[in-house]
C-alpha atoms as a PDB file:
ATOM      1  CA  UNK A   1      91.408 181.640  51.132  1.00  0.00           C
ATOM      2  CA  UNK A   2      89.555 180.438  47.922  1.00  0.00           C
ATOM      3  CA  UNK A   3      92.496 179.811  46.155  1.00  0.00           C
ATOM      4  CA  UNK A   4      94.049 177.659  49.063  1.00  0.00           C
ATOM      5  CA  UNK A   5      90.698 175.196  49.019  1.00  0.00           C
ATOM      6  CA  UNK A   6      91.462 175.194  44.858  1.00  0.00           C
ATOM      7  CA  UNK A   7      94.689 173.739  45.332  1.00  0.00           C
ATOM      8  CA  UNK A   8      93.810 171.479  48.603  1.00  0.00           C
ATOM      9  CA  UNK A   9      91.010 170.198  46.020  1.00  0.00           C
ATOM     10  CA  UNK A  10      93.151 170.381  43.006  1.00  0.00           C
ATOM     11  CA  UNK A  11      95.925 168.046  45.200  1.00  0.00           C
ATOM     12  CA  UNK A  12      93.218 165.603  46.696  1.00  0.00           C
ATOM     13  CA  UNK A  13      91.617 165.247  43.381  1.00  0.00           C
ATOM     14  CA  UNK A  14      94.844 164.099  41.861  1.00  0.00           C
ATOM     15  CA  UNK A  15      96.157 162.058  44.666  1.00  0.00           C
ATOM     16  CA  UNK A  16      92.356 160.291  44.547  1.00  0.00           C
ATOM     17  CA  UNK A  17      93.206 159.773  40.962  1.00  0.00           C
ATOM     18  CA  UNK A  18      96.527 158.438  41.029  1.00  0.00           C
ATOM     19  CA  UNK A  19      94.867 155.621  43.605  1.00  0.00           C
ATOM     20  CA  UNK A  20      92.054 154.852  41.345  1.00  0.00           C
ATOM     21  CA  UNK A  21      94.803 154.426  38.723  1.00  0.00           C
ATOM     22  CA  UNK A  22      96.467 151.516  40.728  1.00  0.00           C
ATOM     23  CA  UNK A  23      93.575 149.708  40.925  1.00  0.00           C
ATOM     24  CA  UNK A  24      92.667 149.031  37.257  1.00  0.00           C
ATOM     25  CA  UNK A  25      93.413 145.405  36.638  1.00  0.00           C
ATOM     26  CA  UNK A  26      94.815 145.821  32.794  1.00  0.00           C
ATOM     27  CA  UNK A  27      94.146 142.511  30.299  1.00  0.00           C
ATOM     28  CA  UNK A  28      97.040 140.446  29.402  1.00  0.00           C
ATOM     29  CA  UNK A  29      97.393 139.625  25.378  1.00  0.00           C
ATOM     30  CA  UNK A  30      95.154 136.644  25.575  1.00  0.00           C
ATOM     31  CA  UNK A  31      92.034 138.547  27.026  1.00  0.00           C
ATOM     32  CA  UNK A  32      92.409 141.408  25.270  1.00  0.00           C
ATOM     33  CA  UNK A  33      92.664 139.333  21.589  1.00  0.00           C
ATOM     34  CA  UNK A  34      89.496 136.945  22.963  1.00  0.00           C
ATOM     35  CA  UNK A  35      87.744 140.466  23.635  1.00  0.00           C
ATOM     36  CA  UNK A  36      88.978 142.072  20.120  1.00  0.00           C
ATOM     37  CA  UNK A  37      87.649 138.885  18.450  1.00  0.00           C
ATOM     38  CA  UNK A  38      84.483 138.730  20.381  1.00  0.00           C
ATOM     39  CA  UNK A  39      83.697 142.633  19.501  1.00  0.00           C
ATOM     40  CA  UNK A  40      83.935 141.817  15.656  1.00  0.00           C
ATOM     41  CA  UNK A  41      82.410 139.144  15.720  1.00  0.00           C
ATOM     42  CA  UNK A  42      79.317 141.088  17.283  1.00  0.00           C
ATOM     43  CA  UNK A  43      79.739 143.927  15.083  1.00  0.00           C
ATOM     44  CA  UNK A  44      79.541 141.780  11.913  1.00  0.00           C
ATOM     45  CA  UNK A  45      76.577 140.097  13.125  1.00  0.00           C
ATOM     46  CA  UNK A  46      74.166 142.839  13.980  1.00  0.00           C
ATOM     47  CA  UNK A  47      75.564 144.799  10.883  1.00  0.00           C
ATOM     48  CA  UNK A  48      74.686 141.773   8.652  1.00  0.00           C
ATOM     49  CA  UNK A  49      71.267 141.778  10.708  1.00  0.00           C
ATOM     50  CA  UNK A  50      70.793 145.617   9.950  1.00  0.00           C
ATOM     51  CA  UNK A  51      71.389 145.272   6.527  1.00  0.00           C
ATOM     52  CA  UNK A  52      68.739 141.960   6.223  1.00  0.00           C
ATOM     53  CA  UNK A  53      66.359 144.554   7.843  1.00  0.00           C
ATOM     54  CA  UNK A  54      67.008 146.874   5.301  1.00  0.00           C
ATOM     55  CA  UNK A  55      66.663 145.325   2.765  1.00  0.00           C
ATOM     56  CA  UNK A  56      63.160 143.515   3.996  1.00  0.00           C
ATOM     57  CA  UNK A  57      61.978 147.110   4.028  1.00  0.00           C
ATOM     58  CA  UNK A  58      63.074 147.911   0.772  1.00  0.00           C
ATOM     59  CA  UNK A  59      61.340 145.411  -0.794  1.00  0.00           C
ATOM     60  CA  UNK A  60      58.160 145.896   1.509  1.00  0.00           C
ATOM     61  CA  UNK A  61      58.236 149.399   0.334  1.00  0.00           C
ATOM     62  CA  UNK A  62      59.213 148.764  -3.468  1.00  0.00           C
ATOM     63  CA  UNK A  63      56.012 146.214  -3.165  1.00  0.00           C
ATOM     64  CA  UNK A  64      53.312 148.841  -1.942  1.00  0.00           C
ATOM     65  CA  UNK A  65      54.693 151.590  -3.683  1.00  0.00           C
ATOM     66  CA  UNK A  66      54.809 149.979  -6.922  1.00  0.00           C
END
């Protein structure tokens, strides 16, 4: 009995998966290079703000240290 409600769950979790599968709305070439662009873009900026942060502390540090 147990192994029957495994495999109606194991079948209904699939078939629920293979629906939520159709719905994905993939990005044609033009949103997905706008999106590629737009994520380096951000990830050059805040590392280029990390490493201005950094380096304010290291001279903050080299200052009251000595």
């Amino acid at each position: 009995m147990a192994k029957e409600k495994d495999e109606a769950f194991k079948r209904s979790y699939f078939t629920e998966l293979k629906g939520e599968f159709r719905k994905i709305i993939w990005p044609d070439k033009k949103l997905l290079g706008k999106q590629s662009v737009a994520v380096i873009i951000a990830a050059i900026v805040i590392g280029c703000i990390i490493a201005a942060l950094d380096w304010i502390m290291q001279i903050g540090l080299s200052f009251i240290i000595g």
